[in-house]
PDB file of N, CA and C in Angstrom:
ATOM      1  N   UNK A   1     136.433  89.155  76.859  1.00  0.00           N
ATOM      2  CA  UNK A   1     136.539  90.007  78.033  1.00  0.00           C
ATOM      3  C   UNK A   1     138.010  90.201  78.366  1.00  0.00           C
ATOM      4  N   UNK A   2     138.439  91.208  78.498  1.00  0.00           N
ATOM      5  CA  UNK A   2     139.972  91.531  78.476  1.00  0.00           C
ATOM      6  C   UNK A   2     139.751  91.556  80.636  1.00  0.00           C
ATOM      7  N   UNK A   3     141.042  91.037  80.796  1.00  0.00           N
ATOM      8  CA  UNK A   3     141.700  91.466  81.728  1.00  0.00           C
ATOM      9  C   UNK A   3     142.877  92.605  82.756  1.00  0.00           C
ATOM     10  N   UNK A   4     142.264  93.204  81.658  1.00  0.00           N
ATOM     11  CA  UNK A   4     142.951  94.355  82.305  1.00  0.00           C
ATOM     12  C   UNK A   4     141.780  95.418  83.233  1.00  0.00           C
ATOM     13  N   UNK A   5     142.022  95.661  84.440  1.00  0.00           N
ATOM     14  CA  UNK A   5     141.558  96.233  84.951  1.00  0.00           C
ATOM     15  C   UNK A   5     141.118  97.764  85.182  1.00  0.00           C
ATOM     16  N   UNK A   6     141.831  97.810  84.489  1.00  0.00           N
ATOM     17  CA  UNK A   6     141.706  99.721  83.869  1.00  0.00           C
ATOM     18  C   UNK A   6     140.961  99.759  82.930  1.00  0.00           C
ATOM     19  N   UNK A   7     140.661  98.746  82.345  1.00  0.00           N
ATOM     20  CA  UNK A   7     139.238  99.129  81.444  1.00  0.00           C
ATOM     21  C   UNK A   7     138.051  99.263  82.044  1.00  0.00           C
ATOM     22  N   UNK A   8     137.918  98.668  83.228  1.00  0.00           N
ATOM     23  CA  UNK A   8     136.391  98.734  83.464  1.00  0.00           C
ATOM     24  C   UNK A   8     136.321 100.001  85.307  1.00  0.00           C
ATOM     25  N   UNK A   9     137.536 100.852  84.847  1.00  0.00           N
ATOM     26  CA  UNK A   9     137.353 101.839  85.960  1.00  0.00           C
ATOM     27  C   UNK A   9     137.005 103.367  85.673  1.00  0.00           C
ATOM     28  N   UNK A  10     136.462 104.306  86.028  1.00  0.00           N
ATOM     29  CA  UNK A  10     135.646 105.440  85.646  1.00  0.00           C
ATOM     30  C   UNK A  10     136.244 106.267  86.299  1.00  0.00           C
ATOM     31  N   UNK A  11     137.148 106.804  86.091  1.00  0.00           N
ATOM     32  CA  UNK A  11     138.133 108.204  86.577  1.00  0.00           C
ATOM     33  C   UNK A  11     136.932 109.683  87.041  1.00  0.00           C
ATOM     34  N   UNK A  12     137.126 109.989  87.984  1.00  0.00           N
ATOM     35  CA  UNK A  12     136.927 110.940  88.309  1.00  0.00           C
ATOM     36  C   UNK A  12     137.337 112.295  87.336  1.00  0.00           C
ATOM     37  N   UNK A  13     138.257 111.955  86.870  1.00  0.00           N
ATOM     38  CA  UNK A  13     138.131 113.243  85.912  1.00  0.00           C
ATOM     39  C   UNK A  13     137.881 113.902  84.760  1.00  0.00           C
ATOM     40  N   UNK A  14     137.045 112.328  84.195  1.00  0.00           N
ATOM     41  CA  UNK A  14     136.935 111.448  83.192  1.00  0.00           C
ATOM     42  C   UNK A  14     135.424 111.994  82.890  1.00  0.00           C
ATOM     43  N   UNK A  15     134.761 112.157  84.167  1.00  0.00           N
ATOM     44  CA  UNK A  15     133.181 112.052  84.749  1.00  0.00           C
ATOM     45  C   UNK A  15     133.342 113.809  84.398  1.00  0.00           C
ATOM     46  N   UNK A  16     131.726 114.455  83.520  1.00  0.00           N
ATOM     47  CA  UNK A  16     131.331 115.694  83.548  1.00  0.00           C
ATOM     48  C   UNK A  16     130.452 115.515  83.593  1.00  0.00           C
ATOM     49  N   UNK A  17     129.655 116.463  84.339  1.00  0.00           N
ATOM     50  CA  UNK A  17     127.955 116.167  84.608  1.00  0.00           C
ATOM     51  C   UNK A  17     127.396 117.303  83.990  1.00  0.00           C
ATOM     52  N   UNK A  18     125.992 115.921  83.000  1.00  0.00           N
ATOM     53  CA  UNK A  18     125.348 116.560  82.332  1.00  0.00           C
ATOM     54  C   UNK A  18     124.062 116.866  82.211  1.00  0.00           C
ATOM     55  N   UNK A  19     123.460 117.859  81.168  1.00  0.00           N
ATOM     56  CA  UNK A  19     121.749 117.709  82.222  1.00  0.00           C
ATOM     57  C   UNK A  19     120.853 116.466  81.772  1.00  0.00           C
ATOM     58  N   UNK A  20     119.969 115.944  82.750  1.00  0.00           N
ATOM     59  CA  UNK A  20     119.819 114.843  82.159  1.00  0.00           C
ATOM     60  C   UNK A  20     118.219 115.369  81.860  1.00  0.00           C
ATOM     61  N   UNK A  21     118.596 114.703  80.419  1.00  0.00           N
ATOM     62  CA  UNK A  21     117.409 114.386  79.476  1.00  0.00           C
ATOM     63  C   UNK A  21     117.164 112.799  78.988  1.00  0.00           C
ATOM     64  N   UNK A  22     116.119 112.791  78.677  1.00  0.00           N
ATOM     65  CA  UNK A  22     115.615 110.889  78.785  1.00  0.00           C
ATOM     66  C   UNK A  22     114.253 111.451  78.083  1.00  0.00           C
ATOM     67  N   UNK A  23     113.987 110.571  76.423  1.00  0.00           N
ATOM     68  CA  UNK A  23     113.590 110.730  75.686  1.00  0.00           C
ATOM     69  C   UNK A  23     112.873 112.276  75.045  1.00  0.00           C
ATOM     70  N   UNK A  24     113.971 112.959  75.470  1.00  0.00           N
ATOM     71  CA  UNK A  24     113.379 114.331  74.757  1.00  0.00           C
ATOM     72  C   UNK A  24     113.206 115.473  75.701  1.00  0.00           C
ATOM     73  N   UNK A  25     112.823 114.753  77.058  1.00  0.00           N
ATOM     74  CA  UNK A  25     112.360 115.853  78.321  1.00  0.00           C
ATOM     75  C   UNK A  25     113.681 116.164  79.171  1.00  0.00           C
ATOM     76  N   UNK A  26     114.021 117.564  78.911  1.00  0.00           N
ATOM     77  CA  UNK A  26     115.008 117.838  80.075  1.00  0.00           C
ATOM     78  C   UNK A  26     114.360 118.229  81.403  1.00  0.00           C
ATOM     79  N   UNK A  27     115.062 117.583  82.489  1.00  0.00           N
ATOM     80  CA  UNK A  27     114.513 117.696  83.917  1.00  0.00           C
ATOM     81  C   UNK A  27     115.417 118.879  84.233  1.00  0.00           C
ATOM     82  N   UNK A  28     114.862 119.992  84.600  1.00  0.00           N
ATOM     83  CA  UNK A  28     115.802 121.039  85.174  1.00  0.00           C
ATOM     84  C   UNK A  28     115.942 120.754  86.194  1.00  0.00           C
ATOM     85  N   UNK A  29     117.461 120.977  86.548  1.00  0.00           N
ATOM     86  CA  UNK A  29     118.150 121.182  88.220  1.00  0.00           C
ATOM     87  C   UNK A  29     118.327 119.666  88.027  1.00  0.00           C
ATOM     88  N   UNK A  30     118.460 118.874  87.539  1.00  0.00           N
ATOM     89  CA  UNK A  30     118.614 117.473  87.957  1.00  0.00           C
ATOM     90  C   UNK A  30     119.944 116.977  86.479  1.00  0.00           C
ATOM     91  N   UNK A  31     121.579 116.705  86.602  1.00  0.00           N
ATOM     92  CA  UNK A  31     122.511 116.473  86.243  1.00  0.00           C
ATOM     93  C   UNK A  31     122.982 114.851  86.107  1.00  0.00           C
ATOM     94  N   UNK A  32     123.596 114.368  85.469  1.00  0.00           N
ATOM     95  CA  UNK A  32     123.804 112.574  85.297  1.00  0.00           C
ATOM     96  C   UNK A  32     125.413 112.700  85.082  1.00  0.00           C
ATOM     97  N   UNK A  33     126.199 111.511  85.694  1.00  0.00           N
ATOM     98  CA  UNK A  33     127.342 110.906  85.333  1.00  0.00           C
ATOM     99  C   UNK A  33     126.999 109.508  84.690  1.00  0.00           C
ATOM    100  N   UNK A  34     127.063 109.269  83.724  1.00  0.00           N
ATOM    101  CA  UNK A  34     126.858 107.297  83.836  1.00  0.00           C
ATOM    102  C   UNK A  34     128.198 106.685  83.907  1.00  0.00           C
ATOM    103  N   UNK A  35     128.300 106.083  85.184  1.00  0.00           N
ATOM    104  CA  UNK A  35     129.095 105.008  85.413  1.00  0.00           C
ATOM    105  C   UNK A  35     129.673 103.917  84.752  1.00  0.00           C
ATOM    106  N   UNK A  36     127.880 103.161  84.775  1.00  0.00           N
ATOM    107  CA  UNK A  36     128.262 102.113  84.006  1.00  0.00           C
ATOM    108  C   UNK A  36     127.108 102.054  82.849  1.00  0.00           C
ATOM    109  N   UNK A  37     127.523 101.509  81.245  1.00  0.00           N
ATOM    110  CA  UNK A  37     126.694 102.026  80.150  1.00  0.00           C
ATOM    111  C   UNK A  37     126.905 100.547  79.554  1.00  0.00           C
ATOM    112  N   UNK A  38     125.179  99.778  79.576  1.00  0.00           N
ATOM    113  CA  UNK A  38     125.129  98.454  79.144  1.00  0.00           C
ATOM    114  C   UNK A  38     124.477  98.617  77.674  1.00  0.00           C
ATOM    115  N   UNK A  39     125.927  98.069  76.671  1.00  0.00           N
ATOM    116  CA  UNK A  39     125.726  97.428  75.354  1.00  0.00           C
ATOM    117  C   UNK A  39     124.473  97.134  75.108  1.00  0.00           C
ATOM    118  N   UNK A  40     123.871  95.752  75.359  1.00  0.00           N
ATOM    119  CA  UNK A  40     123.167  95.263  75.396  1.00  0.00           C
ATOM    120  C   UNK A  40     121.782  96.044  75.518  1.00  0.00           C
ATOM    121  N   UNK A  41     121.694  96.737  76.317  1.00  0.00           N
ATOM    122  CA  UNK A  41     119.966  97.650  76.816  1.00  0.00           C
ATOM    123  C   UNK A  41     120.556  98.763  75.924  1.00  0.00           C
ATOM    124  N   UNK A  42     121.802  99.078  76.001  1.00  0.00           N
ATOM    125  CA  UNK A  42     121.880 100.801  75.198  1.00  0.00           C
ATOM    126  C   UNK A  42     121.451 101.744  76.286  1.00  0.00           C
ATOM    127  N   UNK A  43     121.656 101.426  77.383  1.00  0.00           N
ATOM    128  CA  UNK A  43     121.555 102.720  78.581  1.00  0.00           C
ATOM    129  C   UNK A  43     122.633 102.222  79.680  1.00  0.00           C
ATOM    130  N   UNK A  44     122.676 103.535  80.475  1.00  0.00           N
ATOM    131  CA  UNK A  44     123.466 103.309  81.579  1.00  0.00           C
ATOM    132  C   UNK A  44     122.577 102.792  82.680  1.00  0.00           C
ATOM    133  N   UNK A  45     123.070 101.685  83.597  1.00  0.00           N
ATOM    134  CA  UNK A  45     122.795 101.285  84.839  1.00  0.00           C
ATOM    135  C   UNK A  45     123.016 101.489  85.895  1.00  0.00           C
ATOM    136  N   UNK A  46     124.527 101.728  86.157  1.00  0.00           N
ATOM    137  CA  UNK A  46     124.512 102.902  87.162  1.00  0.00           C
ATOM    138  C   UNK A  46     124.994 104.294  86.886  1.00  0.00           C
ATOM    139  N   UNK A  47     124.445 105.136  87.558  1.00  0.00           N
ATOM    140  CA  UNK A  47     124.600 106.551  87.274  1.00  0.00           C
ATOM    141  C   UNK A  47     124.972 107.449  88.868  1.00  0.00           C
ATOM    142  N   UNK A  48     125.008 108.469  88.651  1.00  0.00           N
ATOM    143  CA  UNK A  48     125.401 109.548  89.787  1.00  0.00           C
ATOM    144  C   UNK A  48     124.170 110.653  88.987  1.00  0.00           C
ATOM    145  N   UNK A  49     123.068 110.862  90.019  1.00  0.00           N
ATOM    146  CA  UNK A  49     122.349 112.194  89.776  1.00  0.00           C
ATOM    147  C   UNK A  49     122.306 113.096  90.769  1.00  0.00           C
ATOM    148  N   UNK A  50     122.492 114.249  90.504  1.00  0.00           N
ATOM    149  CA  UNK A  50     122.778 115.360  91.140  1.00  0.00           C
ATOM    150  C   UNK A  50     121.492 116.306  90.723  1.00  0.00           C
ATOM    151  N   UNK A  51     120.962 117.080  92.337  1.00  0.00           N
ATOM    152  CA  UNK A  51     120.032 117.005  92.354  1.00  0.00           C
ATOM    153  C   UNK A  51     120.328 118.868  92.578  1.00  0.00           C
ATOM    154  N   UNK A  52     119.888 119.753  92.021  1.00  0.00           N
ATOM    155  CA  UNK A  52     119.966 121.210  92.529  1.00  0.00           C
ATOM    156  C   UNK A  52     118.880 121.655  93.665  1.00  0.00           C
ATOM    157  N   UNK A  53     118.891 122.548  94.617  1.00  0.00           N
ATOM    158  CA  UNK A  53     117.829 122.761  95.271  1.00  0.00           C
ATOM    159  C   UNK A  53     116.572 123.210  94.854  1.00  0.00           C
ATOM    160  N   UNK A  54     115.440 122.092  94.846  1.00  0.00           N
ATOM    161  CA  UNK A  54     114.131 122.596  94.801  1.00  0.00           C
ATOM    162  C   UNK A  54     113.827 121.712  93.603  1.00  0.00           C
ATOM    163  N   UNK A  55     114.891 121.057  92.744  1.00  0.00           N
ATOM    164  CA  UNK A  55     114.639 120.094  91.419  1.00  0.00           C
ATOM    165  C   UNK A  55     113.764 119.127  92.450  1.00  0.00           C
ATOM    166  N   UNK A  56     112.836 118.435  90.929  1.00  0.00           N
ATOM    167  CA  UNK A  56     112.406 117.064  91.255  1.00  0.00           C
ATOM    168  C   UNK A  56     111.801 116.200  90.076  1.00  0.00           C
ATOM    169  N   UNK A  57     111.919 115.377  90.271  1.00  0.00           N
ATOM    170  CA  UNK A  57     111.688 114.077  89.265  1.00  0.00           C
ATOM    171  C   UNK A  57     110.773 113.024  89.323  1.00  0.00           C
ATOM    172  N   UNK A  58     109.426 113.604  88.096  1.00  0.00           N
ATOM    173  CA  UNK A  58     108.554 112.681  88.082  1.00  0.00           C
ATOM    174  C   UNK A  58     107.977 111.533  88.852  1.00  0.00           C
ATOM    175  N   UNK A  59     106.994 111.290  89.233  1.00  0.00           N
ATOM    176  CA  UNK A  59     106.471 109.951  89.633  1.00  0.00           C
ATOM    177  C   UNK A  59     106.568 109.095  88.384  1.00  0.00           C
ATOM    178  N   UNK A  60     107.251 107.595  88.834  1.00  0.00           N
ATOM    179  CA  UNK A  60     107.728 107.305  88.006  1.00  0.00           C
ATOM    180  C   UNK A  60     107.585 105.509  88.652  1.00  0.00           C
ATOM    181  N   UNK A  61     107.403 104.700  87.921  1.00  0.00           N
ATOM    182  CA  UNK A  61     107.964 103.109  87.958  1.00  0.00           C
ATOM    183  C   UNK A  61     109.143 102.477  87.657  1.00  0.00           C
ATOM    184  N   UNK A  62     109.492 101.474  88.562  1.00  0.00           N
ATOM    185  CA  UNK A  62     110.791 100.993  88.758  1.00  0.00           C
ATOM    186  C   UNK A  62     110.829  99.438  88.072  1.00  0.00           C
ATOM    187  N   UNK A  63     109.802  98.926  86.478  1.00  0.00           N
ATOM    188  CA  UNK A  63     109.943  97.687  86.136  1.00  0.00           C
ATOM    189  C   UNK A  63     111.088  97.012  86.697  1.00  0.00           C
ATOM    190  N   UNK A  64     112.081  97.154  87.593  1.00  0.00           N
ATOM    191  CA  UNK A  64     113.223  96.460  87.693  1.00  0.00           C
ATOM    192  C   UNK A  64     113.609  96.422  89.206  1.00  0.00           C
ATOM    193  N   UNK A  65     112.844  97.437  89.608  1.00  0.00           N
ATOM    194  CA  UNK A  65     113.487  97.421  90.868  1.00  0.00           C
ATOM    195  C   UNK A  65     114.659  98.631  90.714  1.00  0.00           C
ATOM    196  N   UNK A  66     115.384  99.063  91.916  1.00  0.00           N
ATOM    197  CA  UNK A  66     116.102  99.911  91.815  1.00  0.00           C
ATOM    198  C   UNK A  66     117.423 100.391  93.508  1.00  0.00           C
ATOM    199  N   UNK A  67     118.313 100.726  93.222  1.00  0.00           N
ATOM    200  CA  UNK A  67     118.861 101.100  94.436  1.00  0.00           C
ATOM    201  C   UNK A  67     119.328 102.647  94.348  1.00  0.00           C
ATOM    202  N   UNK A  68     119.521 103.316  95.680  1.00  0.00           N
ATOM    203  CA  UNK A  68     119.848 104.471  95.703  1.00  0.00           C
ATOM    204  C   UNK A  68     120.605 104.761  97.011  1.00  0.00           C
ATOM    205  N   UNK A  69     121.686 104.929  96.698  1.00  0.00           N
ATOM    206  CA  UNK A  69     122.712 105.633  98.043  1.00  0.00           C
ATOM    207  C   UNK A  69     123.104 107.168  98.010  1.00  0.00           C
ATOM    208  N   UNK A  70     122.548 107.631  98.846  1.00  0.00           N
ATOM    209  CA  UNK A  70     123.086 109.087  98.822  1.00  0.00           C
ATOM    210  C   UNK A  70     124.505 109.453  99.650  1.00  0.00           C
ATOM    211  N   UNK A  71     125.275 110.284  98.409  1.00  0.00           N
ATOM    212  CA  UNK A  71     126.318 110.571  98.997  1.00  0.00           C
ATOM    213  C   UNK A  71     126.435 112.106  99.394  1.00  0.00           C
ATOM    214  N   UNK A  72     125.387 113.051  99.152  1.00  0.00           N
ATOM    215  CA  UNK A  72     125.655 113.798  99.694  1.00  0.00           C
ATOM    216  C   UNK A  72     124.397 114.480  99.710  1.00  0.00           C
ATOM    217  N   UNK A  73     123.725 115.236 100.767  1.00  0.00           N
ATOM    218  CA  UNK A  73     122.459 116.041 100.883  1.00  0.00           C
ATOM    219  C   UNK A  73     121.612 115.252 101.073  1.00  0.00           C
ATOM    220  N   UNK A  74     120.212 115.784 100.757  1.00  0.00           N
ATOM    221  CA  UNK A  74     118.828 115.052 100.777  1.00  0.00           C
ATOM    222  C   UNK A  74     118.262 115.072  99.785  1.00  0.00           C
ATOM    223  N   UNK A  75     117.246 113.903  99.714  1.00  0.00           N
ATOM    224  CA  UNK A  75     116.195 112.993  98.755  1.00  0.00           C
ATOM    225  C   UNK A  75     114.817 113.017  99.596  1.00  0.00           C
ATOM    226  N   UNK A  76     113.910 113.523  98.787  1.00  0.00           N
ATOM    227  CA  UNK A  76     112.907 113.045  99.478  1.00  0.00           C
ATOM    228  C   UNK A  76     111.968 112.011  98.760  1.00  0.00           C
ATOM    229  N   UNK A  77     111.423 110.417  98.633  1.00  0.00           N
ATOM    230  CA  UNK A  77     111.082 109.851  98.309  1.00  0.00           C
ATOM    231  C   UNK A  77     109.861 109.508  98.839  1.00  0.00           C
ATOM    232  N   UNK A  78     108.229 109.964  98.157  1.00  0.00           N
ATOM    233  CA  UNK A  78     107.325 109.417  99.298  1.00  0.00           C
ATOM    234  C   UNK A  78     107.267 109.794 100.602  1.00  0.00           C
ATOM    235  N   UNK A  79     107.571 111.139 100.555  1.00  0.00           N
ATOM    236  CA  UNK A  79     107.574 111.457 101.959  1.00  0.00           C
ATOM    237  C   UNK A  79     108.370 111.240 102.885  1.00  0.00           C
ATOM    238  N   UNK A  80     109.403 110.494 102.507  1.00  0.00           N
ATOM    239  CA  UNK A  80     110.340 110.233 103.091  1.00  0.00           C
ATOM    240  C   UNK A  80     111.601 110.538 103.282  1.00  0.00           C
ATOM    241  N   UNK A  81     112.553 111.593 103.742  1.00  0.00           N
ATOM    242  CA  UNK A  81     113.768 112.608 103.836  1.00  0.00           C
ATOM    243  C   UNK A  81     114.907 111.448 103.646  1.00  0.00           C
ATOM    244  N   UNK A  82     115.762 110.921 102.766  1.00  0.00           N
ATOM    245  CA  UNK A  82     116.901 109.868 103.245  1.00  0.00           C
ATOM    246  C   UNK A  82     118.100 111.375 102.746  1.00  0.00           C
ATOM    247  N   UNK A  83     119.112 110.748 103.761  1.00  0.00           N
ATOM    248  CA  UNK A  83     120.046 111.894 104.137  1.00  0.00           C
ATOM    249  C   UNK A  83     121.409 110.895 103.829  1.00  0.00           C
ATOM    250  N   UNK A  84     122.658 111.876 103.810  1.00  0.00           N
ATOM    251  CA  UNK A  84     123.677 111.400 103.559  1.00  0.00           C
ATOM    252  C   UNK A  84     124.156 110.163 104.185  1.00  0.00           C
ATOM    253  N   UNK A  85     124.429 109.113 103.325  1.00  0.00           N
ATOM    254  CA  UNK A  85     124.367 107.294 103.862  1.00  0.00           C
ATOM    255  C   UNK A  85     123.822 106.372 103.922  1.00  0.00           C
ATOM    256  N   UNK A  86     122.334 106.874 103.909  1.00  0.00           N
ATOM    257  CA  UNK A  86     121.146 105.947 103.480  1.00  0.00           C
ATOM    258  C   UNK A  86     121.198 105.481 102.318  1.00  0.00           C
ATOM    259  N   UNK A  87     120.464 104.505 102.042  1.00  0.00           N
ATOM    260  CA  UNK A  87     120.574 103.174 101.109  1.00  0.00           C
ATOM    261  C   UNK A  87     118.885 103.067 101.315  1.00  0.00           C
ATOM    262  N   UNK A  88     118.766 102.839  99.852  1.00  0.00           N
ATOM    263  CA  UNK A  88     117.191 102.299  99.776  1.00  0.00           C
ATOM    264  C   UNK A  88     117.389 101.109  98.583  1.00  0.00           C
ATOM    265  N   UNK A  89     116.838 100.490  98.528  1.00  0.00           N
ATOM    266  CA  UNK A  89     116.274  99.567  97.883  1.00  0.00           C
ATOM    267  C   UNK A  89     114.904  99.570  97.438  1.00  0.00           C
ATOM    268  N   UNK A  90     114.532  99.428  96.077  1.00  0.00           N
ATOM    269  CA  UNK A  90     113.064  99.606  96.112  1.00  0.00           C
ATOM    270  C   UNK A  90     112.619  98.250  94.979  1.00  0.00           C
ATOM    271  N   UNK A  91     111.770  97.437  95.062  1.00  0.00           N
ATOM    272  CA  UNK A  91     111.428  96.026  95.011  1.00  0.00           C
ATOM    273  C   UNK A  91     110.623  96.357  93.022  1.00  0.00           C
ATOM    274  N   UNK A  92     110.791  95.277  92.243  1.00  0.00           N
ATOM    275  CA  UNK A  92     110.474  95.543  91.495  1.00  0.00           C
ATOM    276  C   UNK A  92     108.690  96.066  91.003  1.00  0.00           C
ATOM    277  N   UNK A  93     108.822  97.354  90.364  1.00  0.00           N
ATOM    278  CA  UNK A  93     107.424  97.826  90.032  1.00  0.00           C
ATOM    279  C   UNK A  93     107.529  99.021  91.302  1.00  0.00           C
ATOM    280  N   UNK A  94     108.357  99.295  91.555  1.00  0.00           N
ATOM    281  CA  UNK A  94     108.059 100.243  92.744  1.00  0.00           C
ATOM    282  C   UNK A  94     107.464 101.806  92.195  1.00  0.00           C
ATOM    283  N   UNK A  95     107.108 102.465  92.927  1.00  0.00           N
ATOM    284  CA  UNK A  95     106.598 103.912  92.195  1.00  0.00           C
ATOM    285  C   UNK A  95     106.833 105.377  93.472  1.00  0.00           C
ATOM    286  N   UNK A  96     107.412 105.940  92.868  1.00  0.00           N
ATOM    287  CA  UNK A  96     107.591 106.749  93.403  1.00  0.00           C
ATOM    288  C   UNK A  96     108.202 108.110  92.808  1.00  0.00           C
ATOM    289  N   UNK A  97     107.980 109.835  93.034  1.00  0.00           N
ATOM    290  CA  UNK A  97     109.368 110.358  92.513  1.00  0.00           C
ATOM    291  C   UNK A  97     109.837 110.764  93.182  1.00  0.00           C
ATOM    292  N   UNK A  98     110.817 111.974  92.425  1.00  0.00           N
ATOM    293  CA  UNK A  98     111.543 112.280  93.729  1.00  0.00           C
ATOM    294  C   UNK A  98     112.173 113.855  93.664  1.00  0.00           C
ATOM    295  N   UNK A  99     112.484 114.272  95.003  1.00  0.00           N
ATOM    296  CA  UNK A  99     112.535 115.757  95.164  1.00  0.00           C
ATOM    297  C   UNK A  99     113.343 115.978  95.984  1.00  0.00           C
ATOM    298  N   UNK A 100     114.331 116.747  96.140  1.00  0.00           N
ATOM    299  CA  UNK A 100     115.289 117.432  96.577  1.00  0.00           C
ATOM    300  C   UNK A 100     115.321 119.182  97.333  1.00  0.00           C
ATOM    301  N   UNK A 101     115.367 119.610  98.210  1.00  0.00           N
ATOM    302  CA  UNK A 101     114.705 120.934  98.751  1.00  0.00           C
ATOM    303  C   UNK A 101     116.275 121.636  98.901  1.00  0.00           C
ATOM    304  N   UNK A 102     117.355 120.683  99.417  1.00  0.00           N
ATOM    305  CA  UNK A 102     118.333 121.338  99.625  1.00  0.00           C
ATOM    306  C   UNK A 102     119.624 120.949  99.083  1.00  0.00           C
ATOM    307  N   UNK A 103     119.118 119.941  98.177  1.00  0.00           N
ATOM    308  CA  UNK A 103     120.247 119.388  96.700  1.00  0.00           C
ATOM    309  C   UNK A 103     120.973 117.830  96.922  1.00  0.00           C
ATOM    310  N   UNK A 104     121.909 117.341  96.532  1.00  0.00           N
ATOM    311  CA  UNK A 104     121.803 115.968  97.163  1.00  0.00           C
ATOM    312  C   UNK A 104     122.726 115.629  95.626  1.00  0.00           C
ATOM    313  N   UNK A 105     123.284 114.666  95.603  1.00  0.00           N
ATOM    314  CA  UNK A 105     124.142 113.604  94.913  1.00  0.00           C
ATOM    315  C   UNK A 105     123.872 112.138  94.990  1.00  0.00           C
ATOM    316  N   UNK A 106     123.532 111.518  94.230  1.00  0.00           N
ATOM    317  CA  UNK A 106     123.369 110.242  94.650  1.00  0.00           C
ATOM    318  C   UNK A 106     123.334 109.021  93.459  1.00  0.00           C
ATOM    319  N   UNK A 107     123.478 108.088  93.917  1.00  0.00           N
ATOM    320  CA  UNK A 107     124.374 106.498  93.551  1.00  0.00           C
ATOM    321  C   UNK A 107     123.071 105.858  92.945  1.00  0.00           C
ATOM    322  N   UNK A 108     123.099 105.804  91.436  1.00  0.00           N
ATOM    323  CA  UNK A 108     121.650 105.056  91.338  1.00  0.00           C
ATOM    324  C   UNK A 108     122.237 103.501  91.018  1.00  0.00           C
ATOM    325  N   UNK A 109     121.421 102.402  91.421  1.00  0.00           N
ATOM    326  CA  UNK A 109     121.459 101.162  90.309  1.00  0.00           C
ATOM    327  C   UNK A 109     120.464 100.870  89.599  1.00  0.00           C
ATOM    328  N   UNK A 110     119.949 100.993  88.459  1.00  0.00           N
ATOM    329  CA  UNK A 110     118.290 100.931  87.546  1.00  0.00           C
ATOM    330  C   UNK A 110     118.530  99.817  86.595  1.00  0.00           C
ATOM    331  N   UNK A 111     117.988  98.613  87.215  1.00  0.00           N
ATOM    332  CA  UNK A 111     118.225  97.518  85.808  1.00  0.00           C
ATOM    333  C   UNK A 111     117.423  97.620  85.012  1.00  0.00           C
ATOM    334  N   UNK A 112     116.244  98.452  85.134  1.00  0.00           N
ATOM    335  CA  UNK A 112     115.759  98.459  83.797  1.00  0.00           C
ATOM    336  C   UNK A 112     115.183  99.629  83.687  1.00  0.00           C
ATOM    337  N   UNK A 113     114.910 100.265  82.593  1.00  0.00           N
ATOM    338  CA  UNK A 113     114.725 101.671  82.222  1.00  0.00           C
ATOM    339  C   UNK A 113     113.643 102.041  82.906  1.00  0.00           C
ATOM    340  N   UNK A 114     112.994 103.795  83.730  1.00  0.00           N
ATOM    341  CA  UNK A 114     112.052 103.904  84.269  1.00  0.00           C
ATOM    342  C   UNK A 114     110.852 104.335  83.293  1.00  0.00           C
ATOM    343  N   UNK A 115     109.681 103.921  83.695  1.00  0.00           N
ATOM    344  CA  UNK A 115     108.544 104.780  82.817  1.00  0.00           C
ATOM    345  C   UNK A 115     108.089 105.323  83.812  1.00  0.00           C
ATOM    346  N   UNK A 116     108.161 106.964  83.371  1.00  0.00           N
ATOM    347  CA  UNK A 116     107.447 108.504  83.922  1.00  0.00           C
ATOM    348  C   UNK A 116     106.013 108.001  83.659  1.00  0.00           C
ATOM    349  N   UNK A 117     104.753 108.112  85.093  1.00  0.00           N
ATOM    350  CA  UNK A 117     103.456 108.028  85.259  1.00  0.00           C
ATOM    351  C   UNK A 117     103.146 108.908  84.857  1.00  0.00           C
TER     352      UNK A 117
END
C-alpha cells in the first residue's frame, strides 16, 4: 500500500459520465462515475448516478445493504421523495427501485453487487 495520497483521490476532471449498463442492459436516462473500483469483487463500490428526468431503475435487492446521499434533485424510493441532503441507508436484503421525475445526482455505497427482481 503506497503512501502517497494522490493515489487514492478522484479528480473531478478525471470523472466522465457514462451510460450505465450492468450485464448487458442499458438503463436509459440513468449515467455512472465510479469512484471507487474494488480489485477484489471487479466492480465499483462507490459510484455517482445521475438520474435524467423521468429515468428509473429496476426493482432490485440490496444482498449488502446499501447507502445513498443525494446531491442534487430528487429520488423517489418506495414511495418515498428524498431531496437534496438526504441520506438513506438501506439494511441488508433491502428491495426497492428507483425513479427520478425531475433528475437528481447521487452518492451510492453498494458492497455488494445488486440483483434486478
Amino acid at each position: 500500500m503506497t503512501t502517497d495520497i494522490n493515489c487514492y483521490i478522484r479528480r473531478n476532471q478525471a470523472a466522465a459520465w457514462q451510460p450505465l449498463i450492468e450485464k448487458g442492459i442499458h438503463y436509459t436516462g440513468i449515467s455512472v462515475i465510479s469512484l471507487k473500483y474494488d480489485e477484489a469483487k471487479q466492480r465499483s463500490t462507490t459510484i455517482l448516478l445521475k438520474f435524467e428526468p423521468g429515468a428509473a431503475y429496476p426493482y432490485h435487492n440490496h444482498p449488502g445493504g446499501e447507502e445513498i446521499y443525494v446531491i442534487k434533485g430528487e429520488a423517489i424510493l418506495e414511495n418515498v421523495t428524498l431531496s437534496e441532503g438526504d441520506y438513506l441507508y438501506t439494511p441488508v436484503n433491502f428491495k426497492h427501485s428507483v425513479t427520478s421525475e425531475t433528475g437528481c445526482i447521487l452518492l451510492f455505497v453498494i458492497p455488494e453487487e445488486v440483483e434486478i427482481l
